[in-house]
PDB file of N, CA and C in Angstrom:
ATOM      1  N   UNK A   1     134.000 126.309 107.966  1.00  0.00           N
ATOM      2  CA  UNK A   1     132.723 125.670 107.705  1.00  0.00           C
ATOM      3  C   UNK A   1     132.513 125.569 106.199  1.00  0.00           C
ATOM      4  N   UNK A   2     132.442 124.369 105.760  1.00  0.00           N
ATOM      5  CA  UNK A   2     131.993 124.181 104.503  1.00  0.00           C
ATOM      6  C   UNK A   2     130.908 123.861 104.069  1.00  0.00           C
ATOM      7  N   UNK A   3     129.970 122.962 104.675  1.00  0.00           N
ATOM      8  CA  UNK A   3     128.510 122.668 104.561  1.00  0.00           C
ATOM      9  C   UNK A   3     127.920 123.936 104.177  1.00  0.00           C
ATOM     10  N   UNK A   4     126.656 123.526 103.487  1.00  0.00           N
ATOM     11  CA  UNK A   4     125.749 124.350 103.019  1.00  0.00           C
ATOM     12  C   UNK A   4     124.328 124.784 103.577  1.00  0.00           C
ATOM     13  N   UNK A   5     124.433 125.703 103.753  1.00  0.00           N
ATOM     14  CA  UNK A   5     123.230 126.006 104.515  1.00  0.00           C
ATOM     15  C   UNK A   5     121.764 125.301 104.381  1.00  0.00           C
ATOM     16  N   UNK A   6     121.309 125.245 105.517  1.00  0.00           N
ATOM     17  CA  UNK A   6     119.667 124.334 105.565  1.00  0.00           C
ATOM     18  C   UNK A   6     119.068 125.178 105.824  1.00  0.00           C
ATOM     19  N   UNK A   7     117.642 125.725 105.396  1.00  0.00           N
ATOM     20  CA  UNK A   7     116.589 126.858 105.692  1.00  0.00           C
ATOM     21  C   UNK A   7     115.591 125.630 105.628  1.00  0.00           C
ATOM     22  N   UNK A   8     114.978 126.219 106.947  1.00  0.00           N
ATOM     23  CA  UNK A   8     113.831 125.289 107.539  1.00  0.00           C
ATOM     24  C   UNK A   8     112.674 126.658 108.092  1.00  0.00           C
ATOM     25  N   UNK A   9     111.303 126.025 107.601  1.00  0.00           N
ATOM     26  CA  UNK A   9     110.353 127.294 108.192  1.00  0.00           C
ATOM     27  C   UNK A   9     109.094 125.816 108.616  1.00  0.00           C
ATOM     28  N   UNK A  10     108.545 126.493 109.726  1.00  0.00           N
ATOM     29  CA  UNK A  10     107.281 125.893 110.408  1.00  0.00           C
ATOM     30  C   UNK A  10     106.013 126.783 110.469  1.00  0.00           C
ATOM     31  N   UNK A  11     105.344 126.065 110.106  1.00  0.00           N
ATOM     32  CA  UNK A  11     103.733 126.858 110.251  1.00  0.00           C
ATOM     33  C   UNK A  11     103.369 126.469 111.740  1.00  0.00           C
ATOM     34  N   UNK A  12     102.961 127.605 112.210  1.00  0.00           N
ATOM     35  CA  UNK A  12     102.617 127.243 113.669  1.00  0.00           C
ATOM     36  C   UNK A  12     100.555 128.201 113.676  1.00  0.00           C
ATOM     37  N   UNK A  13      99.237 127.339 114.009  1.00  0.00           N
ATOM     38  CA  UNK A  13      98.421 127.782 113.863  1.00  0.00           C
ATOM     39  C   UNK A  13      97.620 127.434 115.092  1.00  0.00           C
ATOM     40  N   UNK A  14      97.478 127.926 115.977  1.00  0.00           N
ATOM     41  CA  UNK A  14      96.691 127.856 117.397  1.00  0.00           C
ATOM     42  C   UNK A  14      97.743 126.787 118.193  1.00  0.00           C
ATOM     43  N   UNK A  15      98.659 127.083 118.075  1.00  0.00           N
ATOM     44  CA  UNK A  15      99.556 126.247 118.509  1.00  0.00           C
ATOM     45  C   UNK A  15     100.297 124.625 118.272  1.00  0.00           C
ATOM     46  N   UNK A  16      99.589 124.763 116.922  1.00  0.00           N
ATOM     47  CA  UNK A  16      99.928 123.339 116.475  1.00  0.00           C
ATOM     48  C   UNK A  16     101.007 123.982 115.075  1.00  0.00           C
ATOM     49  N   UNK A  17     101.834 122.380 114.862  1.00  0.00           N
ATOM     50  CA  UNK A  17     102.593 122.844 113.622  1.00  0.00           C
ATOM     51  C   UNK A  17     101.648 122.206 112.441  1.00  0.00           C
ATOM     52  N   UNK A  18     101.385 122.839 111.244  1.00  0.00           N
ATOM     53  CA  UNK A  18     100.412 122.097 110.262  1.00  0.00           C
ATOM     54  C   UNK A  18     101.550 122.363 108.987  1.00  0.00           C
ATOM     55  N   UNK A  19     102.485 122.934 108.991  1.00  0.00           N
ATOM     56  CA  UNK A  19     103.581 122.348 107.423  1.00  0.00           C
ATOM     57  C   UNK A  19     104.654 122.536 107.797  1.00  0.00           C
ATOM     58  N   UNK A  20     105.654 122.018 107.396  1.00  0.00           N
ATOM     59  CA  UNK A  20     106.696 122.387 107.758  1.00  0.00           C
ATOM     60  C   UNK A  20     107.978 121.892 106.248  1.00  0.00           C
ATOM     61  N   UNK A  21     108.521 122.812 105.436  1.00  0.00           N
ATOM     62  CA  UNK A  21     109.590 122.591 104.304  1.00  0.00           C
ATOM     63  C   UNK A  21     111.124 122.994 105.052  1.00  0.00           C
ATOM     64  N   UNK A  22     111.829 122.196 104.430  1.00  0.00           N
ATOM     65  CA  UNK A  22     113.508 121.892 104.486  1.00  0.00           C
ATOM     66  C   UNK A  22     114.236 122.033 103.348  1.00  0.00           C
ATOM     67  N   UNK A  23     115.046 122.625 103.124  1.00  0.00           N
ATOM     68  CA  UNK A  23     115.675 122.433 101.848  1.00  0.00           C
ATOM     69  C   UNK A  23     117.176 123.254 102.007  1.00  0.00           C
ATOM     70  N   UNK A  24     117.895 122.713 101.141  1.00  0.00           N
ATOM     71  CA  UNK A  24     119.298 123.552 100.796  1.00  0.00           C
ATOM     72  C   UNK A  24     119.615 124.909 100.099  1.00  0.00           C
ATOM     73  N   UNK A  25     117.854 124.597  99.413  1.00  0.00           N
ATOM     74  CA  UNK A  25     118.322 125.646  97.843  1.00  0.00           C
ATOM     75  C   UNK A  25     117.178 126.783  98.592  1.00  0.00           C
ATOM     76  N   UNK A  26     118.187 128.058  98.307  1.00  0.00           N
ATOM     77  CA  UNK A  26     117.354 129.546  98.597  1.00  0.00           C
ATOM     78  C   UNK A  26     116.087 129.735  97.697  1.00  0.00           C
ATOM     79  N   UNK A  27     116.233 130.082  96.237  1.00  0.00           N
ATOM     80  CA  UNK A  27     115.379 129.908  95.359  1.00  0.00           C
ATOM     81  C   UNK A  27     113.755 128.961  95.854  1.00  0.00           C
ATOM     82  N   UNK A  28     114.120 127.826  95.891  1.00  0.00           N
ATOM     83  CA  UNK A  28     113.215 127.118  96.305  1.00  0.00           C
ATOM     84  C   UNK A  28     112.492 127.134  97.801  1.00  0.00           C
ATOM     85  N   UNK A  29     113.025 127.813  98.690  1.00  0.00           N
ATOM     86  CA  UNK A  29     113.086 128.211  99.937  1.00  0.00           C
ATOM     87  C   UNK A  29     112.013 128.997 100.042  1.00  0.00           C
ATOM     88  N   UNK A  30     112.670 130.303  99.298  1.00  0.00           N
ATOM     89  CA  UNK A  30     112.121 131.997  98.987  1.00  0.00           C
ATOM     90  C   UNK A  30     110.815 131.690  98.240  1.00  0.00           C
ATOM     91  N   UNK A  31     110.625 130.832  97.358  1.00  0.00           N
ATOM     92  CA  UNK A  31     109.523 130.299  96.650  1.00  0.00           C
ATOM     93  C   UNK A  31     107.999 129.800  97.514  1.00  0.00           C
ATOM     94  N   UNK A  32     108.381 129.089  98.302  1.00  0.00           N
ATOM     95  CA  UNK A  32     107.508 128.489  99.161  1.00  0.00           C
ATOM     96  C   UNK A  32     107.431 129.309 100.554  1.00  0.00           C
ATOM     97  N   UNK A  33     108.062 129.960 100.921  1.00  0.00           N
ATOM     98  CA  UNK A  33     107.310 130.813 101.757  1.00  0.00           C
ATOM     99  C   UNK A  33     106.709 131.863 101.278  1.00  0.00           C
ATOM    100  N   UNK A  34     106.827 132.380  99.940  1.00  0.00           N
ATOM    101  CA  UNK A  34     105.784 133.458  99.262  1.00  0.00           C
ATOM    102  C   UNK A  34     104.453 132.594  99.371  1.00  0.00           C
ATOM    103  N   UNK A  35     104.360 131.459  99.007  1.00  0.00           N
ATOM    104  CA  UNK A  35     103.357 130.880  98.689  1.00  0.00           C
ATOM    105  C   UNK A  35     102.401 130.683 100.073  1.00  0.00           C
ATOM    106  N   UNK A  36     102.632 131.157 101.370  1.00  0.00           N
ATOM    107  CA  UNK A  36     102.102 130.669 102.771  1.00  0.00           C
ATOM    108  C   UNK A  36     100.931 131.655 102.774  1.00  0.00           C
ATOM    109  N   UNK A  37      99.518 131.309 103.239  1.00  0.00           N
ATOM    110  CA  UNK A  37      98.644 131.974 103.090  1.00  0.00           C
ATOM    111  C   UNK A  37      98.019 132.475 104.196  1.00  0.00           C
ATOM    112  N   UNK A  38      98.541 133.676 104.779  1.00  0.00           N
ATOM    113  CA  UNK A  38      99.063 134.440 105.936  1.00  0.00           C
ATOM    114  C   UNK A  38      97.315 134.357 107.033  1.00  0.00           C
ATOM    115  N   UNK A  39      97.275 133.987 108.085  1.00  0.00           N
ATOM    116  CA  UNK A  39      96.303 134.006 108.460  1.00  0.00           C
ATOM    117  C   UNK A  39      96.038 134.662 110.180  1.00  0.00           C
ATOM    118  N   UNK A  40      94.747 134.968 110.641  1.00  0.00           N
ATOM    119  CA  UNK A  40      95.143 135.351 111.992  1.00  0.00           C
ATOM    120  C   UNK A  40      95.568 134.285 112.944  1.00  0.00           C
ATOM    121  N   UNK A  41      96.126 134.263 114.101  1.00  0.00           N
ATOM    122  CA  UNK A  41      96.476 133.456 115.064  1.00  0.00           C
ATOM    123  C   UNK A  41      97.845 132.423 114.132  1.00  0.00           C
ATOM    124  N   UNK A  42      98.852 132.838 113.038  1.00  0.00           N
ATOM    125  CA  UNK A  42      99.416 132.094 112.794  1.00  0.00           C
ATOM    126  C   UNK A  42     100.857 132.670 112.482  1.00  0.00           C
ATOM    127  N   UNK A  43     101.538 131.767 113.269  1.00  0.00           N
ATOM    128  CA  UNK A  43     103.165 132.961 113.095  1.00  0.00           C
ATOM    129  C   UNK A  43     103.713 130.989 112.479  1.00  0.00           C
ATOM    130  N   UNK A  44     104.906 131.970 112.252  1.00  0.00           N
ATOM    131  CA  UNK A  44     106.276 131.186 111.311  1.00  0.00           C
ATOM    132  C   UNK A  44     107.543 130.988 111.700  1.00  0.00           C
ATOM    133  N   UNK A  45     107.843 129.903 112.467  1.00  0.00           N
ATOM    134  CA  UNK A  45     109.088 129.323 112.513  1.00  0.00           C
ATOM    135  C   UNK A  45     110.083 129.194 111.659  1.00  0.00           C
ATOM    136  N   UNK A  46     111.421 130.389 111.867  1.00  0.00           N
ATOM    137  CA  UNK A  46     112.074 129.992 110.674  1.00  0.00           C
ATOM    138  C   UNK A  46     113.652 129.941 111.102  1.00  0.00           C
ATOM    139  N   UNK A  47     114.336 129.209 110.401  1.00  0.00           N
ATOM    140  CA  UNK A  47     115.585 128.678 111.092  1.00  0.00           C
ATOM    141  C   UNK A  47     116.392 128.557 109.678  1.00  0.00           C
ATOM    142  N   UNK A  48     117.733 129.010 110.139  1.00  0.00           N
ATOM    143  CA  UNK A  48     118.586 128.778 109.020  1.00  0.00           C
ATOM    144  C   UNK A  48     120.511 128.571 109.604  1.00  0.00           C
ATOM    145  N   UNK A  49     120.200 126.864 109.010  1.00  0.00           N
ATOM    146  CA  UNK A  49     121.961 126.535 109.850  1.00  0.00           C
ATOM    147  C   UNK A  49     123.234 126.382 108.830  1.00  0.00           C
ATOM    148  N   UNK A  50     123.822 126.886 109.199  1.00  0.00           N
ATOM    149  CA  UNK A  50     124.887 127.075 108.584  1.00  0.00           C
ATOM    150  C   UNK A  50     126.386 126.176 108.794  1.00  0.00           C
ATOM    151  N   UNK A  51     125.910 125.221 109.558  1.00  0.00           N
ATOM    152  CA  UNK A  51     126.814 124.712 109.511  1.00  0.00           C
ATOM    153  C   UNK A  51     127.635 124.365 110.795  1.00  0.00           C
ATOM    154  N   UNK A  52     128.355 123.228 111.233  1.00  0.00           N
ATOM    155  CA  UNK A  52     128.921 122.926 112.169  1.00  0.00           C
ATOM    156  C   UNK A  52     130.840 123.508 111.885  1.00  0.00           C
ATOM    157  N   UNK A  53     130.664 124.708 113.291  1.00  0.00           N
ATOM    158  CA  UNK A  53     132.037 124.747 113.240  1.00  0.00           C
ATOM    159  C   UNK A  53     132.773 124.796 114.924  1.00  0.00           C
ATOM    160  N   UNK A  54     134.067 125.536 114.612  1.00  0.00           N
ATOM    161  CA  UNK A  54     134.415 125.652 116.326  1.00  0.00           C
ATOM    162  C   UNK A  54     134.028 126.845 116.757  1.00  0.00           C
ATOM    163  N   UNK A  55     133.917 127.250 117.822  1.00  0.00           N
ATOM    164  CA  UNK A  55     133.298 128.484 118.405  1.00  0.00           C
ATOM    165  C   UNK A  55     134.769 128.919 119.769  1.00  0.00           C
ATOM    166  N   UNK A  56     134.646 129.721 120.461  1.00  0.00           N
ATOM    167  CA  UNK A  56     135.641 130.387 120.764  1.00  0.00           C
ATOM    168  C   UNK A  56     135.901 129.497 122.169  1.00  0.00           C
ATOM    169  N   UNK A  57     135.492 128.545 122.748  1.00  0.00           N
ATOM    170  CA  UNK A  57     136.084 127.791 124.047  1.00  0.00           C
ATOM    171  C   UNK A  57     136.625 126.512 123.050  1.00  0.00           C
ATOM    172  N   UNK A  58     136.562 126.198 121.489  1.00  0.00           N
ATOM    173  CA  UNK A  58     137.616 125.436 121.348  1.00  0.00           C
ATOM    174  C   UNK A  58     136.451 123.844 121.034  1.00  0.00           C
ATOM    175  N   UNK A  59     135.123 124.282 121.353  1.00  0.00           N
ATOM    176  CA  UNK A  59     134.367 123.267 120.858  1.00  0.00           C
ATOM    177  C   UNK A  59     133.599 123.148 119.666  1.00  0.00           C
ATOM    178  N   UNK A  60     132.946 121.943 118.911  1.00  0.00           N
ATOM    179  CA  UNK A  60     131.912 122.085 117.710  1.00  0.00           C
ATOM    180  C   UNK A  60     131.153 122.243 118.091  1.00  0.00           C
ATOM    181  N   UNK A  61     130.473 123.047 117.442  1.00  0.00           N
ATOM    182  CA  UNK A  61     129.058 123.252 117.599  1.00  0.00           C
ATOM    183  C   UNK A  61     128.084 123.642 116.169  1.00  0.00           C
ATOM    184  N   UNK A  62     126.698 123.844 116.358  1.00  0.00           N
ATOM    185  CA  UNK A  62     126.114 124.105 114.993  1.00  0.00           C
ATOM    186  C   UNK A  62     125.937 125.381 115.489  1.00  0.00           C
ATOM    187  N   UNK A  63     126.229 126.189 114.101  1.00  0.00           N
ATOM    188  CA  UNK A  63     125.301 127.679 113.960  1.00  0.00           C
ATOM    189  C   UNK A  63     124.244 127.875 113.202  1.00  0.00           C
ATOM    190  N   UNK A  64     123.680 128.851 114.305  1.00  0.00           N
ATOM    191  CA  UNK A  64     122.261 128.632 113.516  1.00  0.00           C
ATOM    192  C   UNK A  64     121.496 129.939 113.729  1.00  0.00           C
ATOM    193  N   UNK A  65     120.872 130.633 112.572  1.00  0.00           N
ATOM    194  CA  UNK A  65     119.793 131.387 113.228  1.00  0.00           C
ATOM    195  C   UNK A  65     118.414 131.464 113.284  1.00  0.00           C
ATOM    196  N   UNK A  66     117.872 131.936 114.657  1.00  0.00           N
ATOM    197  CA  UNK A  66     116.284 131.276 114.299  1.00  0.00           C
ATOM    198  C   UNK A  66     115.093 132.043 114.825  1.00  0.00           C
ATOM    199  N   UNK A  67     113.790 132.448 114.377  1.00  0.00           N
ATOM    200  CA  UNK A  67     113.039 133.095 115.461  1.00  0.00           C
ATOM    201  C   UNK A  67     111.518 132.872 114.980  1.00  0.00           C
ATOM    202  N   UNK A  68     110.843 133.292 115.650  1.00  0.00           N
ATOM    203  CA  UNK A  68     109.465 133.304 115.433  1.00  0.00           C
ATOM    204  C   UNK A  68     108.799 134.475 114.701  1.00  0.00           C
ATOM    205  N   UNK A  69     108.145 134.966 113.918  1.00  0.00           N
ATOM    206  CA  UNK A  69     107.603 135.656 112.611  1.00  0.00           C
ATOM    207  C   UNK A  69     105.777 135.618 112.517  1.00  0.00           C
ATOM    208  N   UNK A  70     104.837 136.902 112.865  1.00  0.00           N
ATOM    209  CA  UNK A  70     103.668 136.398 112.467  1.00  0.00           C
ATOM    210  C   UNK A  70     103.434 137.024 111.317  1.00  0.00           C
ATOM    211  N   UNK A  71     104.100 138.067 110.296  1.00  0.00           N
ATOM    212  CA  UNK A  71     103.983 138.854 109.246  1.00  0.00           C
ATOM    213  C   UNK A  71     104.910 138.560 108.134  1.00  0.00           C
ATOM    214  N   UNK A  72     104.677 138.517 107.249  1.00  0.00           N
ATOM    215  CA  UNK A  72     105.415 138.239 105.823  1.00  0.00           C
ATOM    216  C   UNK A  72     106.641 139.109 105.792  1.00  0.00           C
ATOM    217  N   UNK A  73     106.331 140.262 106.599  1.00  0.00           N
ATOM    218  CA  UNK A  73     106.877 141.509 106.230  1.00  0.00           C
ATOM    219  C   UNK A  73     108.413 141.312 106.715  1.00  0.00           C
ATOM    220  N   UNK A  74     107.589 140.971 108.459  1.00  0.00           N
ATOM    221  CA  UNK A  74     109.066 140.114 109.602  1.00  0.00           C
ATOM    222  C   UNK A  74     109.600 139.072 108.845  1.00  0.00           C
ATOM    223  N   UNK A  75     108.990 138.128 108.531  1.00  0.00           N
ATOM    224  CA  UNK A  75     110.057 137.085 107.726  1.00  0.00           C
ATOM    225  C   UNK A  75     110.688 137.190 106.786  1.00  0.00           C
ATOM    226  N   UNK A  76     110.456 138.088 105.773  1.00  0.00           N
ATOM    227  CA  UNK A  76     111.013 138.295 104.682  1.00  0.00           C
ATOM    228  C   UNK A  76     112.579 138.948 104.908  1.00  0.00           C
ATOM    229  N   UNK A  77     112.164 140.149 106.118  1.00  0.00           N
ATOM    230  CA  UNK A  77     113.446 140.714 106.250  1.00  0.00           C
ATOM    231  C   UNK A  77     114.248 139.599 107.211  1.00  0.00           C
ATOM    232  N   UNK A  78     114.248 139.169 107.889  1.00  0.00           N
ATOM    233  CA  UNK A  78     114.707 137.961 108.767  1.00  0.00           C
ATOM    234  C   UNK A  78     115.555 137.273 107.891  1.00  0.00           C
ATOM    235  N   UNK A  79     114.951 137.075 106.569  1.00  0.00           N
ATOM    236  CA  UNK A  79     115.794 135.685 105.840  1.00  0.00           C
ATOM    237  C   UNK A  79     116.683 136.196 105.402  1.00  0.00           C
ATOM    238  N   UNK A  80     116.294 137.495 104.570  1.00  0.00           N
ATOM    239  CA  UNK A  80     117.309 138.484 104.027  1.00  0.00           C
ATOM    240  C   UNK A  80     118.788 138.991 104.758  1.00  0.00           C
ATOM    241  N   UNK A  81     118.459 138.795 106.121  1.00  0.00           N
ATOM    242  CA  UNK A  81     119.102 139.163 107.274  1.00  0.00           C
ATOM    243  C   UNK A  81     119.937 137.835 107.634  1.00  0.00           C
ATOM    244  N   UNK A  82     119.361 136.646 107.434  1.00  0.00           N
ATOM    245  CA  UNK A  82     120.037 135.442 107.970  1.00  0.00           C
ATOM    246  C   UNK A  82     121.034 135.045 106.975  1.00  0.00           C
ATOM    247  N   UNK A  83     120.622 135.405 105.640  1.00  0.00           N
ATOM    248  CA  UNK A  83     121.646 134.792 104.457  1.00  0.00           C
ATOM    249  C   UNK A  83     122.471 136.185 103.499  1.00  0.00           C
ATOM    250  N   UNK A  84     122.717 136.781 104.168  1.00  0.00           N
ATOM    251  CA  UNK A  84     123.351 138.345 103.634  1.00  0.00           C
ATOM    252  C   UNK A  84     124.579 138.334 103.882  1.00  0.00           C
ATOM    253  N   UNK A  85     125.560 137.979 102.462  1.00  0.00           N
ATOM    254  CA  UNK A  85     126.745 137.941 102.431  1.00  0.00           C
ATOM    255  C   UNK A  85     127.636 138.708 103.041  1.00  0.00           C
ATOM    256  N   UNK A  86     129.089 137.875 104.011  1.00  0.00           N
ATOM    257  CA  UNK A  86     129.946 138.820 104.310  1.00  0.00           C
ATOM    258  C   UNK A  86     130.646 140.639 103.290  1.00  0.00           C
TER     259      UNK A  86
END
């Protein structure tokens, strides 16, 4: 896999999505989710793909990891966790 990773996060607030950023670059990533202004009833969609490769029956596929987050605290370690070098 050579592609470069995509980090994608969603604001999710009474069940609606109200922002949602994409980008390649971590820096800029890590930047804008500090900036989210944490509220009750509102968790965070966050996804990070790495790329299309083969997987073990011999097909492509994308990898990806992804989960739902209502605390800064959970997401922070999540990302840390999703992009943490071999």
């Amino acid at each position: 896999m050579k592609s470069r990773q995509i980090f994608t996060y969603k604001i999710i607030r009474n069940g609606k999505e109200v922002a949602k950023c994409q980008t390649h670059f971590i820096r800029r990533f890590s930047h804008r989710t500090r900036s989210i202004k944490w509220q009750n009833g509102q968790s965070v969609y966050l996804r990070v793909n790495y790329g299309r490769g083969i997987n073990n029956q011999g097909k492509t596929v994308l990898f990806c990891n992804e989960g739902e987050y209502t605390t800064k605290a959970e997401l922070v370690s999540a990302l840390n966790a999703f992009t943490e070098r071999e």
